[in-house]
PDB file of N, CA and C in Angstrom:
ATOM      1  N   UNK A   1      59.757 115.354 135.164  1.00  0.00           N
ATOM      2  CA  UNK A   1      58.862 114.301 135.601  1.00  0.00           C
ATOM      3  C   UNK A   1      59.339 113.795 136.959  1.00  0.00           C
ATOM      4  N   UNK A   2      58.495 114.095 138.113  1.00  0.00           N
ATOM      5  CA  UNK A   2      58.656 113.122 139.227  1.00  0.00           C
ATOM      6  C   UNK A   2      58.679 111.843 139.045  1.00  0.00           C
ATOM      7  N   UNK A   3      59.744 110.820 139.717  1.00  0.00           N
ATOM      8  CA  UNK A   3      58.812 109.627 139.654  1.00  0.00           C
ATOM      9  C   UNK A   3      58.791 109.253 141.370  1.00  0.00           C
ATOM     10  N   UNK A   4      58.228 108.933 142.528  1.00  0.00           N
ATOM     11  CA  UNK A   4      57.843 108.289 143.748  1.00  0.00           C
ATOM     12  C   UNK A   4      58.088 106.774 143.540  1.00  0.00           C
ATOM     13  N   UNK A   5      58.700 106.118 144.236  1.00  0.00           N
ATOM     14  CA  UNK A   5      58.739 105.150 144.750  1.00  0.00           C
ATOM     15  C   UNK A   5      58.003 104.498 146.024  1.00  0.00           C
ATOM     16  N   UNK A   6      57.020 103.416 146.220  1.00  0.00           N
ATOM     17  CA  UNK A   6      56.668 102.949 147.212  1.00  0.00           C
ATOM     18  C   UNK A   6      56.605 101.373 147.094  1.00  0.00           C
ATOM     19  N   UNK A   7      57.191 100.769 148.335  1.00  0.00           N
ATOM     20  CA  UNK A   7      57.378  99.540 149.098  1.00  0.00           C
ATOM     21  C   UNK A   7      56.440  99.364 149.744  1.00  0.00           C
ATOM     22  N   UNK A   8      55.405  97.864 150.364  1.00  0.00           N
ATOM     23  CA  UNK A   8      55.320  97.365 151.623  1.00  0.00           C
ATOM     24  C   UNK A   8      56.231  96.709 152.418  1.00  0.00           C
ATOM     25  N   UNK A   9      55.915  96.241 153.411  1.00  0.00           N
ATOM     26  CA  UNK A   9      56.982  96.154 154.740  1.00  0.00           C
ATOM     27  C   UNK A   9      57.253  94.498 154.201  1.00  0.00           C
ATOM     28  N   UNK A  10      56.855  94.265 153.076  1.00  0.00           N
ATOM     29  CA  UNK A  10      57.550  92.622 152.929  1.00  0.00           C
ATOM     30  C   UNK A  10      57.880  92.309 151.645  1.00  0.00           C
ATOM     31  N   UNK A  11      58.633  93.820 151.057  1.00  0.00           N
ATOM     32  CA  UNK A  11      59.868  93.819 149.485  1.00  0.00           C
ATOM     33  C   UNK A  11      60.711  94.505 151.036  1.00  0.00           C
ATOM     34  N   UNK A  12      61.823  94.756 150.476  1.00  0.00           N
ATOM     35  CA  UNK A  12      62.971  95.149 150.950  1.00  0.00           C
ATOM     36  C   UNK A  12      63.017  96.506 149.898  1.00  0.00           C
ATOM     37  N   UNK A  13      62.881  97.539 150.305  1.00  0.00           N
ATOM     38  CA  UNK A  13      63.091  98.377 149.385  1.00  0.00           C
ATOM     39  C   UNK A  13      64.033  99.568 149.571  1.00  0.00           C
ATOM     40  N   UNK A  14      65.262  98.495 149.613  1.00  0.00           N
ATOM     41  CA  UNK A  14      66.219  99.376 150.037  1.00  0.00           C
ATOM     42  C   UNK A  14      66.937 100.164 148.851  1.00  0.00           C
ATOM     43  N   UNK A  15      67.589 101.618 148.908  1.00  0.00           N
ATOM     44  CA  UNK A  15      67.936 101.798 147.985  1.00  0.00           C
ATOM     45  C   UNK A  15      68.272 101.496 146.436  1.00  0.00           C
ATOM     46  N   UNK A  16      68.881 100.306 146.649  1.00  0.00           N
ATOM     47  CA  UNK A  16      69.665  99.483 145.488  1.00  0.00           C
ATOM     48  C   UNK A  16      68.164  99.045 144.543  1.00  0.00           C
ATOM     49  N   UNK A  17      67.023  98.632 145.024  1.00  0.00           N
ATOM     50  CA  UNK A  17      66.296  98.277 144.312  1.00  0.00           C
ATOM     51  C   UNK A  17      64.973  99.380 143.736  1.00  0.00           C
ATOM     52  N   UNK A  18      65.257 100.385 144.549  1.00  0.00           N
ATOM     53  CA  UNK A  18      64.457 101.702 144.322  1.00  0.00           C
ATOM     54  C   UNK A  18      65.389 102.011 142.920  1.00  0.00           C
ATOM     55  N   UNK A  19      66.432 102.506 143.084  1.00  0.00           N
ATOM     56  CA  UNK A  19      66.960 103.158 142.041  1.00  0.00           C
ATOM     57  C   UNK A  19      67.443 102.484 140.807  1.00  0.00           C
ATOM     58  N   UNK A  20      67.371 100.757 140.704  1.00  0.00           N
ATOM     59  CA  UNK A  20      67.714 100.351 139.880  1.00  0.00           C
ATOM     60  C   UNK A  20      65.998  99.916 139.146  1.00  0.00           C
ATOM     61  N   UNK A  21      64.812 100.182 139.744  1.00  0.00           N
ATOM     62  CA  UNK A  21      63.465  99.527 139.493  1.00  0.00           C
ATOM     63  C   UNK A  21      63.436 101.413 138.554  1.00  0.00           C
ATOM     64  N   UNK A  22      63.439 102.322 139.180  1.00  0.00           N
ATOM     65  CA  UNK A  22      63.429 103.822 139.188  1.00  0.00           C
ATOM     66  C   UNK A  22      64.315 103.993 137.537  1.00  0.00           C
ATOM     67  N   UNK A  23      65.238 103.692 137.474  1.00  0.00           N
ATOM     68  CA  UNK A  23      66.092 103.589 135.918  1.00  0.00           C
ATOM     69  C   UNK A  23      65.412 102.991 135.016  1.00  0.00           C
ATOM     70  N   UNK A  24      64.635 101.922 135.252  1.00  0.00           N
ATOM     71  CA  UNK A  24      64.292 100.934 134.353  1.00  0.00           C
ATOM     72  C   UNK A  24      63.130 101.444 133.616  1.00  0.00           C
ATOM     73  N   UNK A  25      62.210 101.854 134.726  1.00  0.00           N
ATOM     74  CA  UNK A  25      60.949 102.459 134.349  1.00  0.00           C
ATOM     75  C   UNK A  25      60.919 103.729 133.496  1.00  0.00           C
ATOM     76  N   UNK A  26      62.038 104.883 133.973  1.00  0.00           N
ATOM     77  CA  UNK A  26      62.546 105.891 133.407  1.00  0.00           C
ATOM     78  C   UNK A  26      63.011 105.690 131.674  1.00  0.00           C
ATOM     79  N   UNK A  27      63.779 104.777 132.189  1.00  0.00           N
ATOM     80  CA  UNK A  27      64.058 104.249 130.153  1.00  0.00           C
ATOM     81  C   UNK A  27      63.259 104.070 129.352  1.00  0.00           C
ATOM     82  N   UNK A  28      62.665 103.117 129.803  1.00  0.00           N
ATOM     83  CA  UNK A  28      61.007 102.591 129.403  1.00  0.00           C
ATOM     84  C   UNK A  28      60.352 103.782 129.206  1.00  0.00           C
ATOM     85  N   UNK A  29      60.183 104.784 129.586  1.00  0.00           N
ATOM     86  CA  UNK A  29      59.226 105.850 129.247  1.00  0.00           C
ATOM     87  C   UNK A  29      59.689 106.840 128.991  1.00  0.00           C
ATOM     88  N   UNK A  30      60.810 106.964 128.278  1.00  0.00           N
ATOM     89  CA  UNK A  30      61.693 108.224 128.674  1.00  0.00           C
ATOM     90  C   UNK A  30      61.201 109.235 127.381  1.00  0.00           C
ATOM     91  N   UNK A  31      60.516 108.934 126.652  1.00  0.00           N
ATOM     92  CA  UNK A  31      60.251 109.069 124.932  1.00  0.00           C
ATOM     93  C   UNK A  31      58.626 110.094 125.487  1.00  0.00           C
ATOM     94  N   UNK A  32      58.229 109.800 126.442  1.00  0.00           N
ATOM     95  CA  UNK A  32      56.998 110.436 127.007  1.00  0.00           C
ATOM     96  C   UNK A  32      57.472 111.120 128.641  1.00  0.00           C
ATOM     97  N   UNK A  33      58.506 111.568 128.477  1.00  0.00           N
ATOM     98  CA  UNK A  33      58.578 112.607 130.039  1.00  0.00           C
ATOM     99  C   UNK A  33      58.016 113.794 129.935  1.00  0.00           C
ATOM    100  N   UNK A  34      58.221 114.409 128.538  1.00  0.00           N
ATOM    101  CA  UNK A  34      57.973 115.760 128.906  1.00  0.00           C
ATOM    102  C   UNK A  34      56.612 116.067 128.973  1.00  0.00           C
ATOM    103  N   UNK A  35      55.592 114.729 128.452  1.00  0.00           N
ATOM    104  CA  UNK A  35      54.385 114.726 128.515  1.00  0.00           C
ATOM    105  C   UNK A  35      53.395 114.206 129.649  1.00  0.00           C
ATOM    106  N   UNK A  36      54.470 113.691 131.013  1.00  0.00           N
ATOM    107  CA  UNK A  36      53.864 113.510 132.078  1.00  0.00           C
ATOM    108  C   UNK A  36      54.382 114.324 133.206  1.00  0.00           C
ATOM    109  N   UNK A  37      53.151 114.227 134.278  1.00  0.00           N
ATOM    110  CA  UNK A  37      53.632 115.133 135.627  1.00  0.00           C
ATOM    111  C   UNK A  37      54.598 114.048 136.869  1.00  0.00           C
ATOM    112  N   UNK A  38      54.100 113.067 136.809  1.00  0.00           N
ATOM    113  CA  UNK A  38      54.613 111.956 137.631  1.00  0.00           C
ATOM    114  C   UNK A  38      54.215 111.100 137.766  1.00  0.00           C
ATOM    115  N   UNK A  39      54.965 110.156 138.016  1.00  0.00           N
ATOM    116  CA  UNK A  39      55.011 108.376 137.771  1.00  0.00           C
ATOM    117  C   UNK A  39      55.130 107.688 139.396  1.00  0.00           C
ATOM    118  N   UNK A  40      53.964 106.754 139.906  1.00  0.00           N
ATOM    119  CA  UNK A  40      54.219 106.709 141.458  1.00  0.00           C
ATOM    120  C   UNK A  40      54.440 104.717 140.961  1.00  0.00           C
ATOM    121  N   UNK A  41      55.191 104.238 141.372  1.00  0.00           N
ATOM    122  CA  UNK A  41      55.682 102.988 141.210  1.00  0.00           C
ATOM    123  C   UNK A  41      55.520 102.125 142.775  1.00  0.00           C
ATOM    124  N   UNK A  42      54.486 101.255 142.651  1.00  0.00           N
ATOM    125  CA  UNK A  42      54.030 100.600 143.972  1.00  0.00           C
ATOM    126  C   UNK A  42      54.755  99.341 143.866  1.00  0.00           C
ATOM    127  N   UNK A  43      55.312  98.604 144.951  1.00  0.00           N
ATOM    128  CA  UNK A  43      56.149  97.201 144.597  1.00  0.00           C
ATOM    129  C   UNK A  43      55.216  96.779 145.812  1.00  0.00           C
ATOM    130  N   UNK A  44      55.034  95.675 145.681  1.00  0.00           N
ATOM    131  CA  UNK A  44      54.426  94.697 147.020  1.00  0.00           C
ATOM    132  C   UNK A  44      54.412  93.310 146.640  1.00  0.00           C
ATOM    133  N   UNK A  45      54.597  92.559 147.744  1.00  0.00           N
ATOM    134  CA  UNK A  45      54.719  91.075 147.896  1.00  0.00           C
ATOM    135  C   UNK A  45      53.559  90.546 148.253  1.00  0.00           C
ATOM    136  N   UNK A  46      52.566  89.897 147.240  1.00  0.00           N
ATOM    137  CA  UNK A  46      51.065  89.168 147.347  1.00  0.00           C
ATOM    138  C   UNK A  46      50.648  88.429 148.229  1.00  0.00           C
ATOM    139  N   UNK A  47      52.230  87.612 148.686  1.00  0.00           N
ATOM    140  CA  UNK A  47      51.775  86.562 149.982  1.00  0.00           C
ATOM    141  C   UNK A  47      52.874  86.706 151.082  1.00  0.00           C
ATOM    142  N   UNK A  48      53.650  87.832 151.021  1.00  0.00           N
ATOM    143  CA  UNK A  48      54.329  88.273 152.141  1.00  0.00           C
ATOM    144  C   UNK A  48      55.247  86.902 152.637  1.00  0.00           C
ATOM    145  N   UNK A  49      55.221  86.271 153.656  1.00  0.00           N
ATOM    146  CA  UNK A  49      56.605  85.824 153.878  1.00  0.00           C
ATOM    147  C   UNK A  49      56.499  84.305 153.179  1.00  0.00           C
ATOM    148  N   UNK A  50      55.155  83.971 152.455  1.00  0.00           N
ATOM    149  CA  UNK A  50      54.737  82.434 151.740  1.00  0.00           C
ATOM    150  C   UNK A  50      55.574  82.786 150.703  1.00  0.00           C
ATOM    151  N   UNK A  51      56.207  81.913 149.925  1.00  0.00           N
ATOM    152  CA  UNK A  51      56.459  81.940 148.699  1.00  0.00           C
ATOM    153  C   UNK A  51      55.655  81.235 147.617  1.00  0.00           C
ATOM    154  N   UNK A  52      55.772  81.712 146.442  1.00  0.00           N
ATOM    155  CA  UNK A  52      55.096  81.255 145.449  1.00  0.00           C
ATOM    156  C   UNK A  52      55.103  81.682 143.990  1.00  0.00           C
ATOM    157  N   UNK A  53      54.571  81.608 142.665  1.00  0.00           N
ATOM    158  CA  UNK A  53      54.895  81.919 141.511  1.00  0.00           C
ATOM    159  C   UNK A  53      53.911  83.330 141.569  1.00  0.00           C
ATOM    160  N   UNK A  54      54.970  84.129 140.518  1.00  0.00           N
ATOM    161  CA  UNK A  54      54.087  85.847 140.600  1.00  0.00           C
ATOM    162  C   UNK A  54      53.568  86.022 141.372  1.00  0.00           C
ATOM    163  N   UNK A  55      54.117  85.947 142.459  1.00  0.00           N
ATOM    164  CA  UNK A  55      53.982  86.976 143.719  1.00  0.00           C
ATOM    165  C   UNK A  55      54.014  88.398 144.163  1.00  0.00           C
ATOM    166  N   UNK A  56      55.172  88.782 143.332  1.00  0.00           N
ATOM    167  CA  UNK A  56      55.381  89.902 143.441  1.00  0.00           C
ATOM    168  C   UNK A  56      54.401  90.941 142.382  1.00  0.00           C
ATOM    169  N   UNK A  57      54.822  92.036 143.101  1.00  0.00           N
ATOM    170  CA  UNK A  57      53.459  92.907 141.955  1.00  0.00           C
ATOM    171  C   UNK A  57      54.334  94.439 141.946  1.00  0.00           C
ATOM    172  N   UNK A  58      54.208  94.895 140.778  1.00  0.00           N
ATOM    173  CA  UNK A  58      54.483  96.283 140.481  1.00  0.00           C
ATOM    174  C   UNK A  58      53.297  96.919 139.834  1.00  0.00           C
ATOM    175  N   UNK A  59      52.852  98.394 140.231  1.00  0.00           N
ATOM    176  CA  UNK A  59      52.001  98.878 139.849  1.00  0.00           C
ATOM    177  C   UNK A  59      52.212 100.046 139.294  1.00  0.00           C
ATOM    178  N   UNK A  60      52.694 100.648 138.471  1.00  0.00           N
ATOM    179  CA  UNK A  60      53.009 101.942 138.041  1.00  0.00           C
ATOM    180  C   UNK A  60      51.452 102.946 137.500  1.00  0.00           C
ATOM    181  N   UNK A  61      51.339 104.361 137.798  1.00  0.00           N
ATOM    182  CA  UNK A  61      50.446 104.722 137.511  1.00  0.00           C
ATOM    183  C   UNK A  61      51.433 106.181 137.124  1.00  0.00           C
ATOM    184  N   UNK A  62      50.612 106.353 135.808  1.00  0.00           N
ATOM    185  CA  UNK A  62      51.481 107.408 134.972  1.00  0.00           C
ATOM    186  C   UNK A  62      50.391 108.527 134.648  1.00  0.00           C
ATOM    187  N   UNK A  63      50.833 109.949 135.389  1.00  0.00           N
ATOM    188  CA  UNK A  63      49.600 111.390 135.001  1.00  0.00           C
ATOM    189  C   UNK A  63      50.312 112.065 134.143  1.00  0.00           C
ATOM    190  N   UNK A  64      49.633 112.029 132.976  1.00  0.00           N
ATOM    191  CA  UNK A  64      49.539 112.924 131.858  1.00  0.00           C
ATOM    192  C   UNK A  64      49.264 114.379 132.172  1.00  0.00           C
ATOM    193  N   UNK A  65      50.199 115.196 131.529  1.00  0.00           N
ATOM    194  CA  UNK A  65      49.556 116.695 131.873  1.00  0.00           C
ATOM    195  C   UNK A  65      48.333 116.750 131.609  1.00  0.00           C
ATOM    196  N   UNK A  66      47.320 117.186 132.496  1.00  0.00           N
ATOM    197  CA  UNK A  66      46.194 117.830 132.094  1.00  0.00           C
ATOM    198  C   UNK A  66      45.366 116.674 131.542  1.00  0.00           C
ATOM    199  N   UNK A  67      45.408 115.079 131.719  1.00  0.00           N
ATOM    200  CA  UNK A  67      44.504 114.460 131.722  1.00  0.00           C
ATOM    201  C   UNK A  67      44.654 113.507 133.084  1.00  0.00           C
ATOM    202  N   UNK A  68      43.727 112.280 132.861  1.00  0.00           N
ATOM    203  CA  UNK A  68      43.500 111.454 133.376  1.00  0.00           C
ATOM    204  C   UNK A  68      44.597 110.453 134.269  1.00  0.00           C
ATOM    205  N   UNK A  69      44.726 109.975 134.976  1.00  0.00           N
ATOM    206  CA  UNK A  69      45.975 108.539 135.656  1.00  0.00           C
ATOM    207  C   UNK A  69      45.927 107.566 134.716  1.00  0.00           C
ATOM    208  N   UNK A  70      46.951 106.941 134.311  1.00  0.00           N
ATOM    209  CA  UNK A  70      46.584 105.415 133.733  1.00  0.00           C
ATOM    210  C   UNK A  70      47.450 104.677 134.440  1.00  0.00           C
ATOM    211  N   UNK A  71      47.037 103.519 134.928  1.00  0.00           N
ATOM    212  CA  UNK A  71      47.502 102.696 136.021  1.00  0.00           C
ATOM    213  C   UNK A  71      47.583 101.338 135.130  1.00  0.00           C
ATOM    214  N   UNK A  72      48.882 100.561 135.613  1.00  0.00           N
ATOM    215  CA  UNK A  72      49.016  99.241 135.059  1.00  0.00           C
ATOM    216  C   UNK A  72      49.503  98.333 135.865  1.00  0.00           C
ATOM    217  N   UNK A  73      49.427  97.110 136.149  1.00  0.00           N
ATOM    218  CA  UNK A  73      50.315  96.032 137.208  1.00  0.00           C
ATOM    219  C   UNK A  73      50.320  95.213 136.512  1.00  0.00           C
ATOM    220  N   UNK A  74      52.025  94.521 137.068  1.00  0.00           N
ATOM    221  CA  UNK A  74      52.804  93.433 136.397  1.00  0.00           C
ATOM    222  C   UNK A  74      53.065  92.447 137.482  1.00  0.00           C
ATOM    223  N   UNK A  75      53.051  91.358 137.309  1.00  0.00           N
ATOM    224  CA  UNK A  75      53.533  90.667 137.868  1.00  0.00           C
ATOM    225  C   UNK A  75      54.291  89.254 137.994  1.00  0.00           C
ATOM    226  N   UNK A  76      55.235  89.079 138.675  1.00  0.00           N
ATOM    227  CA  UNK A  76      56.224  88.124 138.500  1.00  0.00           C
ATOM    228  C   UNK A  76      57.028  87.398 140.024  1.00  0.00           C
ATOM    229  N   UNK A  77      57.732  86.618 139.151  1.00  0.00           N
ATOM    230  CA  UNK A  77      58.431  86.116 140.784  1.00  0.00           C
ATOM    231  C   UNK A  77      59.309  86.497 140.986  1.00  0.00           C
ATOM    232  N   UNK A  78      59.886  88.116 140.224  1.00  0.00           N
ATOM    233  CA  UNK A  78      61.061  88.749 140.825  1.00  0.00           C
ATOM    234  C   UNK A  78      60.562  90.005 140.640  1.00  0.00           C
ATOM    235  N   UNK A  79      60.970  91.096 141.781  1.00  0.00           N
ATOM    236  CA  UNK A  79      60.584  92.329 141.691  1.00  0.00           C
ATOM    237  C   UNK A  79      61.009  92.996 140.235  1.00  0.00           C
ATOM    238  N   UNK A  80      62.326  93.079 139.858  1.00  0.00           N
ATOM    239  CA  UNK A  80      62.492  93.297 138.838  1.00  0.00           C
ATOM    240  C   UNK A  80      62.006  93.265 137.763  1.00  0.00           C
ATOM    241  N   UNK A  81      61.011  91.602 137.804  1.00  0.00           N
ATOM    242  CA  UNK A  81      60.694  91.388 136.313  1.00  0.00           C
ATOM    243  C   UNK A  81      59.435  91.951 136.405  1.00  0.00           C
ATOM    244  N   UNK A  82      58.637  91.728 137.535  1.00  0.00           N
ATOM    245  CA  UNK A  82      57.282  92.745 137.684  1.00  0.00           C
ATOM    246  C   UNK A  82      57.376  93.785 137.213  1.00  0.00           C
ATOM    247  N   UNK A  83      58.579  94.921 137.733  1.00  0.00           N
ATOM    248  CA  UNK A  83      58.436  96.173 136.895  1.00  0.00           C
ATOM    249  C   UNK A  83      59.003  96.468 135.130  1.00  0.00           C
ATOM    250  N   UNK A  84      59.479  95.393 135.005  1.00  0.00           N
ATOM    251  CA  UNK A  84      59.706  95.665 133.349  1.00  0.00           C
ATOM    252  C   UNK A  84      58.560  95.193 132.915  1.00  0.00           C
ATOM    253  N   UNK A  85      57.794  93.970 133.345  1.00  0.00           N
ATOM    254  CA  UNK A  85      56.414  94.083 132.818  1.00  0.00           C
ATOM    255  C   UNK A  85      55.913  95.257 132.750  1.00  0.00           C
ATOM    256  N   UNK A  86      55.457  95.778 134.169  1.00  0.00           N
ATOM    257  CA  UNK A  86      54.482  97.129 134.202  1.00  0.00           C
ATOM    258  C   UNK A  86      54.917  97.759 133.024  1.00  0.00           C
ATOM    259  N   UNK A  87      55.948  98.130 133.321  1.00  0.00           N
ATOM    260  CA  UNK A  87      56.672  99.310 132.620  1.00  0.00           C
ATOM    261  C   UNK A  87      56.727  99.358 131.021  1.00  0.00           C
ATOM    262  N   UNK A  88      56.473  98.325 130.676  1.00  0.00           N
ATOM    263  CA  UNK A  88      55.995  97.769 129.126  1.00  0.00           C
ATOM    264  C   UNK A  88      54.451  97.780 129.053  1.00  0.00           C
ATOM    265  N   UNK A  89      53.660  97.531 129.388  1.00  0.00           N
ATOM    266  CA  UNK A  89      52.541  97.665 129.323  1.00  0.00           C
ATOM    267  C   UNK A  89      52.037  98.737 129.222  1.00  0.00           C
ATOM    268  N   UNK A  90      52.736  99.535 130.235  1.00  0.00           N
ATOM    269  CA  UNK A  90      52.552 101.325 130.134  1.00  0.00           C
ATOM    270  C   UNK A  90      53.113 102.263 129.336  1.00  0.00           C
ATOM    271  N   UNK A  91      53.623 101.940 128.517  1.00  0.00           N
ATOM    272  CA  UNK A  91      54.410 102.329 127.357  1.00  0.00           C
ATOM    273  C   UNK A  91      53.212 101.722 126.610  1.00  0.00           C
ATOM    274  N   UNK A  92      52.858 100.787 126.396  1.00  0.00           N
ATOM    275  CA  UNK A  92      51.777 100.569 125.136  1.00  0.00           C
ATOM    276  C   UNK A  92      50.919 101.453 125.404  1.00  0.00           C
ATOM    277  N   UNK A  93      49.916 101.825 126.869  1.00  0.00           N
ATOM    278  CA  UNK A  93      48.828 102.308 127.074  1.00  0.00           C
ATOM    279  C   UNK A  93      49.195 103.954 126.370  1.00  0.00           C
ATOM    280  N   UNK A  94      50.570 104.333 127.137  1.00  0.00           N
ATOM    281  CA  UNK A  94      50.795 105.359 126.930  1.00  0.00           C
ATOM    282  C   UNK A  94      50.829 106.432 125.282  1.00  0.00           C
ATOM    283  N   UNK A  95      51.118 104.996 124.706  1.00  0.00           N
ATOM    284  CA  UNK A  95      51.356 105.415 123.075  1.00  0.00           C
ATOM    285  C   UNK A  95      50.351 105.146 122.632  1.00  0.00           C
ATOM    286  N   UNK A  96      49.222 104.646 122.766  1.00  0.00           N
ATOM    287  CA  UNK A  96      47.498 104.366 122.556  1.00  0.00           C
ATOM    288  C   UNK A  96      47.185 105.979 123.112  1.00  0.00           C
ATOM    289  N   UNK A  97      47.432 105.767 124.067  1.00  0.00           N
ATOM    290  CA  UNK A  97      46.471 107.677 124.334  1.00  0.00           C
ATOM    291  C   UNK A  97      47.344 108.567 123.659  1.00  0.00           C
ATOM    292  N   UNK A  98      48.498 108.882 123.574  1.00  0.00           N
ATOM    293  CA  UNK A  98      49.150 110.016 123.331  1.00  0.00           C
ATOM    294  C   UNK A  98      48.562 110.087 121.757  1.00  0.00           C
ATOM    295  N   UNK A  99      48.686 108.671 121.345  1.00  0.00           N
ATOM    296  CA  UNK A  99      48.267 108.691 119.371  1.00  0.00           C
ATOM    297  C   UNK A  99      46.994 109.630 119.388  1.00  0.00           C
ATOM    298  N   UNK A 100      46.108 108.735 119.917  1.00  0.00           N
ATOM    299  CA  UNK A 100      44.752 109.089 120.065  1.00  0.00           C
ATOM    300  C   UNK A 100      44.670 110.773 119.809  1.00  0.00           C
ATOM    301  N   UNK A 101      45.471 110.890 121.230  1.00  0.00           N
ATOM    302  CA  UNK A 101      45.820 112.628 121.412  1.00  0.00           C
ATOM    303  C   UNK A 101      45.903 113.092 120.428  1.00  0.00           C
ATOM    304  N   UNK A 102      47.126 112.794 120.075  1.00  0.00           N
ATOM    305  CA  UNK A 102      47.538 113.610 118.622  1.00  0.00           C
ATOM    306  C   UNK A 102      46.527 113.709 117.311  1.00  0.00           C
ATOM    307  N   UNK A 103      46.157 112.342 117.273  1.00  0.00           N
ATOM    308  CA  UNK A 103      45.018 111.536 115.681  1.00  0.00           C
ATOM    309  C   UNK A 103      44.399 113.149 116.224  1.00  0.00           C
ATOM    310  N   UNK A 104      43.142 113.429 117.151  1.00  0.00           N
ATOM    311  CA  UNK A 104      42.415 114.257 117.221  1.00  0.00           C
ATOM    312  C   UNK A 104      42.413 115.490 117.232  1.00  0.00           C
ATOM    313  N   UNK A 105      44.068 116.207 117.670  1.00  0.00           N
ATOM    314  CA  UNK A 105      44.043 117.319 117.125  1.00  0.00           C
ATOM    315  C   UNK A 105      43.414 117.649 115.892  1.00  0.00           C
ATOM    316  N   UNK A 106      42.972 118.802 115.470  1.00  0.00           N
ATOM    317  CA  UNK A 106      42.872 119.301 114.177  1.00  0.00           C
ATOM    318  C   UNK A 106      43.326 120.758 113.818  1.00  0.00           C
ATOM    319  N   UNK A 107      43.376 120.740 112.864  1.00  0.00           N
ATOM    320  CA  UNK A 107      44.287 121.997 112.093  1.00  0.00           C
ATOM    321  C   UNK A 107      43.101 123.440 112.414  1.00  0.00           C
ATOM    322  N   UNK A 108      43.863 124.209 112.358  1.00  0.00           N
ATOM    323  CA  UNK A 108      42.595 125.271 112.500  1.00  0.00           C
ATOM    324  C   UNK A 108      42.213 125.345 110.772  1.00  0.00           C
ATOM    325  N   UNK A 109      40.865 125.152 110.666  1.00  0.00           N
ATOM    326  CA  UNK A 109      40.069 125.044 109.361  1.00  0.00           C
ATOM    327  C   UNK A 109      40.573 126.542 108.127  1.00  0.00           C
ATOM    328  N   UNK A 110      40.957 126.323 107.372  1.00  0.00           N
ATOM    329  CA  UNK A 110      41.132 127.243 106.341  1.00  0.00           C
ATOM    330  C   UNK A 110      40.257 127.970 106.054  1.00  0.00           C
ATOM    331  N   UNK A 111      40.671 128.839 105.164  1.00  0.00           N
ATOM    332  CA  UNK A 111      39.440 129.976 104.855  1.00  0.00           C
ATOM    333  C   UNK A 111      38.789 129.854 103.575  1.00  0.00           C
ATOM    334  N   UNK A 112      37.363 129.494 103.295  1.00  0.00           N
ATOM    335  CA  UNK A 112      36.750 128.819 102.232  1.00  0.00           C
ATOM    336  C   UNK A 112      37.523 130.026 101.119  1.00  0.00           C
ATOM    337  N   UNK A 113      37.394 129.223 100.084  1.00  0.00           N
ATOM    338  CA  UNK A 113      37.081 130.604  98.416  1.00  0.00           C
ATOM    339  C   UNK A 113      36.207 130.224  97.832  1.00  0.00           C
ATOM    340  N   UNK A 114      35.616 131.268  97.658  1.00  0.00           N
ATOM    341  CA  UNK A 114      34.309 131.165  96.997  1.00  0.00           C
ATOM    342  C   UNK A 114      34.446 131.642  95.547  1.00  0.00           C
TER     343      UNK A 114
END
């Protein structure tokens, strides 16, 4: 599983918070890697140099092999806590579709006796 990291020019997204936001999310989903292609994790600051409550925003969007994006945003007044939001939320979505997935498989149908 890839995961991408992206900043705007008013988080600081210097290493230390890439790879410690990058772990978190990874844990959080780690139970569904082998079932995604890549995870792109957006961080941005809502009011840039104003301060204020949940400002910050994390957006994680998670591709399933061979289906659809599911996209989620969290937000908080610390980058950090934005992405453990996301990153929880997307774990629910994720285990809602994968169930789904699975519920609908079906068995290949047996052979009547007559």
């Amino acid at each position: 599983m890839q995961v991408q990291f992206n900043t705007d020019h008013t988080v600081t997204g210097d290493q230390d918070v890439a790879a410690r936001i990058e772990a978190a999310v990874r844990e959080r989903l780690a139970r569904f890697e082998d079932r995604l292609t890549r995870i792109e994790i957006h961080v941005r600051d809502e009011n840039g140099a104003k301060h204020g409550p949940d400002d910050k925003s994390c957006t994680i969007e998670a591709r399933p092999r061979g289906g659809k994006p599911i996209g989620v945003t969290g937000k908080a007044s610390k980058v950090d806590a934005a992405a453990r939001q996301a990153a929880g939320t997307l774990a629910q979505r994720l285990e809602r579709h994968f169930g789904k997935e699975d519920k609908h498989k079906h068995d290949p149908r047996p052979e009547k006796v007559l």
